[in-house]
C-alpha atoms as a PDB file:
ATOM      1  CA  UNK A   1     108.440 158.192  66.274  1.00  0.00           C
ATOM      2  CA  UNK A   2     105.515 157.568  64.837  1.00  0.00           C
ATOM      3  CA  UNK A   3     102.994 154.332  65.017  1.00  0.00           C
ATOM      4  CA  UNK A   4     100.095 152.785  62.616  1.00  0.00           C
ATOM      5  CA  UNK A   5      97.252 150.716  63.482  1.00  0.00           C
ATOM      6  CA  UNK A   6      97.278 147.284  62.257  1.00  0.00           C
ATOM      7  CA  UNK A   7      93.820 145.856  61.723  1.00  0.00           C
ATOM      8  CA  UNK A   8      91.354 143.751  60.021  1.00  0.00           C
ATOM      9  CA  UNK A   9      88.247 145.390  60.141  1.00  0.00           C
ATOM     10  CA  UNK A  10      87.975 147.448  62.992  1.00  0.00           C
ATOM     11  CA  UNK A  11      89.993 145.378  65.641  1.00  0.00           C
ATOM     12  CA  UNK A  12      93.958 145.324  65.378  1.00  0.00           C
ATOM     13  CA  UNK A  13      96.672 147.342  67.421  1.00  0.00           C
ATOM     14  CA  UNK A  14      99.318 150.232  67.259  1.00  0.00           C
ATOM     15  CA  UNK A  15     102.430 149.515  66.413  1.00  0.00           C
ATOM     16  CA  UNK A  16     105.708 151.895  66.631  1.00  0.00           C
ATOM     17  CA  UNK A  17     106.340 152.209  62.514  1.00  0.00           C
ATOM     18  CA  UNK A  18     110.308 151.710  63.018  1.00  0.00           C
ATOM     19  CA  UNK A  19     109.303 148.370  63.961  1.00  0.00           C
ATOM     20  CA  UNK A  20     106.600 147.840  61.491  1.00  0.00           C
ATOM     21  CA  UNK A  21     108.706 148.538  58.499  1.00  0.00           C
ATOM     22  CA  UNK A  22     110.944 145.871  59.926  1.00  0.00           C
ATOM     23  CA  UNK A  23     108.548 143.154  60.448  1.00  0.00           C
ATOM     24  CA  UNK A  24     106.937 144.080  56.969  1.00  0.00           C
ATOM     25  CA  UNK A  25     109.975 144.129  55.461  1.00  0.00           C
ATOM     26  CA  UNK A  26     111.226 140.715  56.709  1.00  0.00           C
ATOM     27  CA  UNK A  27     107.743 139.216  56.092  1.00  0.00           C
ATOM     28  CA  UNK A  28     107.683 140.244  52.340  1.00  0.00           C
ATOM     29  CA  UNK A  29     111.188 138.678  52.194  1.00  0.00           C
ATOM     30  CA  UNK A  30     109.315 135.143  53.653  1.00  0.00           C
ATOM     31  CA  UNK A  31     106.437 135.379  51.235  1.00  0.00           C
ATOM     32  CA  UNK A  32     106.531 132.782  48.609  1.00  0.00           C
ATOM     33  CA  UNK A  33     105.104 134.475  45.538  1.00  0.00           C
ATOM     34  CA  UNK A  34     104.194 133.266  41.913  1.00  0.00           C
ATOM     35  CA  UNK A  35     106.620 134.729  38.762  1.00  0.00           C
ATOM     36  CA  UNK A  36     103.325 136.732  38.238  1.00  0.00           C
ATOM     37  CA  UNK A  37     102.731 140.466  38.777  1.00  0.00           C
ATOM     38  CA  UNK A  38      98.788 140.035  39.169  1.00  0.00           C
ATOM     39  CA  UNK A  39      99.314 137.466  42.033  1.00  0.00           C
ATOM     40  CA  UNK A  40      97.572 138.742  45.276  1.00  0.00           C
ATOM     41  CA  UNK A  41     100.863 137.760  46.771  1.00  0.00           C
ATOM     42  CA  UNK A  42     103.082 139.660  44.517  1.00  0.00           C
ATOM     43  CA  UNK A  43     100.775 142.804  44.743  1.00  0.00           C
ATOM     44  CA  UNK A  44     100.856 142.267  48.880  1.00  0.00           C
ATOM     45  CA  UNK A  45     104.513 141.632  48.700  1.00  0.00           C
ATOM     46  CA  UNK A  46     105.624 144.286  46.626  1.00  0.00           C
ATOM     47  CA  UNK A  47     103.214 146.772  49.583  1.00  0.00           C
ATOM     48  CA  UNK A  48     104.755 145.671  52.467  1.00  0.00           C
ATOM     49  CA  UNK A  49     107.989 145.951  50.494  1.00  0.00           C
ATOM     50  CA  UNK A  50     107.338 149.502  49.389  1.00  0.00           C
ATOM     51  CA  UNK A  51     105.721 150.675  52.598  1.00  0.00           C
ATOM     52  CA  UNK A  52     108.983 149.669  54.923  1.00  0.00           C
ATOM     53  CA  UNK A  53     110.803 151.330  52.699  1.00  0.00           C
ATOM     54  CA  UNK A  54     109.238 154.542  52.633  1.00  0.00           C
ATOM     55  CA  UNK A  55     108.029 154.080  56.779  1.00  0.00           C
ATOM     56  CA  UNK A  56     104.669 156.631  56.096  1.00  0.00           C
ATOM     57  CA  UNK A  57     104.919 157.668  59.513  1.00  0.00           C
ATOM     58  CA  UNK A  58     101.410 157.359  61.434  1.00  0.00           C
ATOM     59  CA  UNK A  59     100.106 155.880  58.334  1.00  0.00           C
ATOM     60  CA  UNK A  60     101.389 152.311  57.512  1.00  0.00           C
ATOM     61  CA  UNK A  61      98.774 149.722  56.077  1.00  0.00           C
ATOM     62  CA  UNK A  62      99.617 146.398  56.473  1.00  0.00           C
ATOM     63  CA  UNK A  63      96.693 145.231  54.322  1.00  0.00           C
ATOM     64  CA  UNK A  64      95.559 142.695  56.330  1.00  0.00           C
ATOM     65  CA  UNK A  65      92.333 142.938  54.984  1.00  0.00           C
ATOM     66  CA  UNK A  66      92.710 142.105  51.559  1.00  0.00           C
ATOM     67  CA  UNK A  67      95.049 139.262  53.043  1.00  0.00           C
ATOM     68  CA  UNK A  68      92.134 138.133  55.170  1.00  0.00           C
ATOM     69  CA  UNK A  69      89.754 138.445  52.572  1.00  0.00           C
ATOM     70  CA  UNK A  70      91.013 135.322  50.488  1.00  0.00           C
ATOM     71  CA  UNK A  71      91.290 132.029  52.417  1.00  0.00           C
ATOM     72  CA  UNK A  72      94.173 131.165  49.610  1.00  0.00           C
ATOM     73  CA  UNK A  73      96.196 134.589  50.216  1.00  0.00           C
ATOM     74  CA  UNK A  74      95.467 134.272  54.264  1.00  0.00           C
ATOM     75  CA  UNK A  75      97.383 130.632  54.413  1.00  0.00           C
ATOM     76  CA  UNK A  76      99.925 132.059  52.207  1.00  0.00           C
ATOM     77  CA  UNK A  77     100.567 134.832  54.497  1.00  0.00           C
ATOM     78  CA  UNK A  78      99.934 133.093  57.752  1.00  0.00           C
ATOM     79  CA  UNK A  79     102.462 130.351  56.128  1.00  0.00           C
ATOM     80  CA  UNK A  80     105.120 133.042  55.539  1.00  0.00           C
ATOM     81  CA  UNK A  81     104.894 134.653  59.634  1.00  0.00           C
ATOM     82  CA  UNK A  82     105.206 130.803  60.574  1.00  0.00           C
ATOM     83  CA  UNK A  83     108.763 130.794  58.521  1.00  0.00           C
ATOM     84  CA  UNK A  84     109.857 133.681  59.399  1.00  0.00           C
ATOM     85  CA  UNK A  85     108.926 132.869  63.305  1.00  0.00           C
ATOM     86  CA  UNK A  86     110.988 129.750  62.953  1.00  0.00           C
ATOM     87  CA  UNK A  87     113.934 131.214  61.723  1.00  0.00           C
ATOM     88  CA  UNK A  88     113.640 133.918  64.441  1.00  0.00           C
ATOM     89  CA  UNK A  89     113.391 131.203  66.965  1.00  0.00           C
ATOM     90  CA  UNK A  90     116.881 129.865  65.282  1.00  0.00           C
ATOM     91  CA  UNK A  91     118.807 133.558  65.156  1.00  0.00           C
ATOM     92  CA  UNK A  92     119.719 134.515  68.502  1.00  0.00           C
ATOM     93  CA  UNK A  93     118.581 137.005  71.050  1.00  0.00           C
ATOM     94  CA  UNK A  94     119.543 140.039  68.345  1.00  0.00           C
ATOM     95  CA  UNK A  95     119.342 141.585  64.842  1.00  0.00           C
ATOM     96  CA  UNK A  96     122.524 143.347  64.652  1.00  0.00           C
ATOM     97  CA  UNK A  97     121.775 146.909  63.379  1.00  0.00           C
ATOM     98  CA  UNK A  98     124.425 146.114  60.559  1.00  0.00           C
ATOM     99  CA  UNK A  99     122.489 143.311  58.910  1.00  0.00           C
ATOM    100  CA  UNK A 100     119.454 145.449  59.565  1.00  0.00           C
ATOM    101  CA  UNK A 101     120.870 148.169  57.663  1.00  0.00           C
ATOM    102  CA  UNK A 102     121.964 145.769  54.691  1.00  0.00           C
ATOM    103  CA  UNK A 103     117.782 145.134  53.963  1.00  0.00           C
ATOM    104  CA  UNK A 104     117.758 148.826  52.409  1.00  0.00           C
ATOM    105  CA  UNK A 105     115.554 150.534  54.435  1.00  0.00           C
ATOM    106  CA  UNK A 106     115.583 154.407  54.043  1.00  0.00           C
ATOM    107  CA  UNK A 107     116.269 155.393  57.503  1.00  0.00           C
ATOM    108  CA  UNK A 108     119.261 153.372  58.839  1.00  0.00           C
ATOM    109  CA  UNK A 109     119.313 151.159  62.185  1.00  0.00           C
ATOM    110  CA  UNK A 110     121.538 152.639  64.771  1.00  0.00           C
ATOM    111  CA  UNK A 111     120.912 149.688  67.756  1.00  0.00           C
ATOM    112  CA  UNK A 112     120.536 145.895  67.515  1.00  0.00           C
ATOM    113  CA  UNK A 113     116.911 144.823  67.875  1.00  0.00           C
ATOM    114  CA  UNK A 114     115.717 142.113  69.938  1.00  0.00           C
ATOM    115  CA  UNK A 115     114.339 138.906  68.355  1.00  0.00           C
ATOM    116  CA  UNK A 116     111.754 138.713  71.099  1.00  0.00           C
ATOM    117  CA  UNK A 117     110.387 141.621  69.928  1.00  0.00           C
ATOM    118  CA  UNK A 118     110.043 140.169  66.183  1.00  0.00           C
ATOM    119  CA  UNK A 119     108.582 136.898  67.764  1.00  0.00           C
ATOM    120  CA  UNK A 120     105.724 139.196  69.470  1.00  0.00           C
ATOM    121  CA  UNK A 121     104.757 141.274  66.405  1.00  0.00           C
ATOM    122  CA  UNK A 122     104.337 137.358  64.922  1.00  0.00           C
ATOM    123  CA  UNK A 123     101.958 135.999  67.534  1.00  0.00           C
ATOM    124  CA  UNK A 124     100.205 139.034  67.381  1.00  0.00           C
ATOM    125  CA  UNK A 125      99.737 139.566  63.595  1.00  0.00           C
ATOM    126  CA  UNK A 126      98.717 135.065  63.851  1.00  0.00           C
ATOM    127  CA  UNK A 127      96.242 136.451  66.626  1.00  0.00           C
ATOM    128  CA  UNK A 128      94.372 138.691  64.810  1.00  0.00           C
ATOM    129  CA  UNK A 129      94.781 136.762  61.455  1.00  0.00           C
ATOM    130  CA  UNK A 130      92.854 134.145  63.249  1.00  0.00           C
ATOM    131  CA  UNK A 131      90.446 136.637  64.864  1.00  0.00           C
ATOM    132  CA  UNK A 132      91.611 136.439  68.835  1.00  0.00           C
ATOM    133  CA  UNK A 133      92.566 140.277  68.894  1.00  0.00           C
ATOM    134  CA  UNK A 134      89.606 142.419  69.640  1.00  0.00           C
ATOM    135  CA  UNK A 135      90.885 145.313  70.762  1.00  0.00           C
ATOM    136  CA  UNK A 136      89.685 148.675  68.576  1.00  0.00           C
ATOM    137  CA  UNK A 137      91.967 151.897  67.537  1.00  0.00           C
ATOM    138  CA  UNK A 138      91.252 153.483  70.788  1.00  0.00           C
ATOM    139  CA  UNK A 139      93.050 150.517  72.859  1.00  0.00           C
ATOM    140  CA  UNK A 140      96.997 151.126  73.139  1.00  0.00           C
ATOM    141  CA  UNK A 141      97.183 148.606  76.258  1.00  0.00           C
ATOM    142  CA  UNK A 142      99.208 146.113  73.280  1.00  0.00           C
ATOM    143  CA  UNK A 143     101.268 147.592  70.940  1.00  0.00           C
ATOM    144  CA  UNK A 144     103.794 144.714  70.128  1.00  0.00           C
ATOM    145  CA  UNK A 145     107.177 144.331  69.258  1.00  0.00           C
ATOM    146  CA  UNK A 146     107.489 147.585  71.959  1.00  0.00           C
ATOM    147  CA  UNK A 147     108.564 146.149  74.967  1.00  0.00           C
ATOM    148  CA  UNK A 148     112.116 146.448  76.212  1.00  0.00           C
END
């Protein structure tokens, strides 16, 4: 099991990748995107997309960034973990590994995943979107969405 740092800049946190290619993958799904390919949306939707698919163990880039970067594609994005928090906060206590394994991922689910866990990667990746992480890649005292 691998895990990527997720950063802007220099500050972020590790992540375990199973669960990275699951929030990415949920959080492209919540993105609302323009009918065009050049969109900074699209481009960062069709990433996060790609990357959960393909789960680059030890290497996943969440592109935070680029998402950063643009005050336009940071609401856009920030807009899209609020959504997809909300209808966490409505689904229950688990993601059955079924519906999981419905989202075609490469690597199939074999246990249910707790929403809490979801909800944590959220407040973390709204943290450090709004610059309240500052912990650096040698720091694995946080590593959401990995608590049992």
């Amino acid at each position: 099991m691998g895990t990527s740092f997720v950063a802007i800049g220099d500050k972020g946190f590790w992540m375990r990748d199973s669960v990275l290619s699951l929030w990415l993958r949920l959080l492209a799904l919540n993105l609302e995107t323009k009918a065009d390919r050049a969109d900074p949306l699209m481009l960062l939707r069709d990433e996060w997309l790609w990357q959960s698919e393909a789960e680059i163990v030890g290497a996943m880039d969440a592109h935070l960034d680029e998402a950063a970067a643009d005050s336009a594609t940071k609401a856009s994005v920030v807009a899209a973990i609020e959504r997809l928090l909300e209808a966490l906060s409505r689904h229950g206590d688990k993601l059955p590994a079924s519906t999981m394994n419905l989202l075609g991922f490469t690597n199939s689910w074999g246990l249910d995943y707790q929403t809490k866990g979801l909800v944590e990667v959220g407040r973390a990746f709204l943290a450090l979107l709004d610059g309240r992480i500052d912990s650096e890649a040698d720091s694995i005292e946080f590593m959401p969405g990995s608590r049992p």
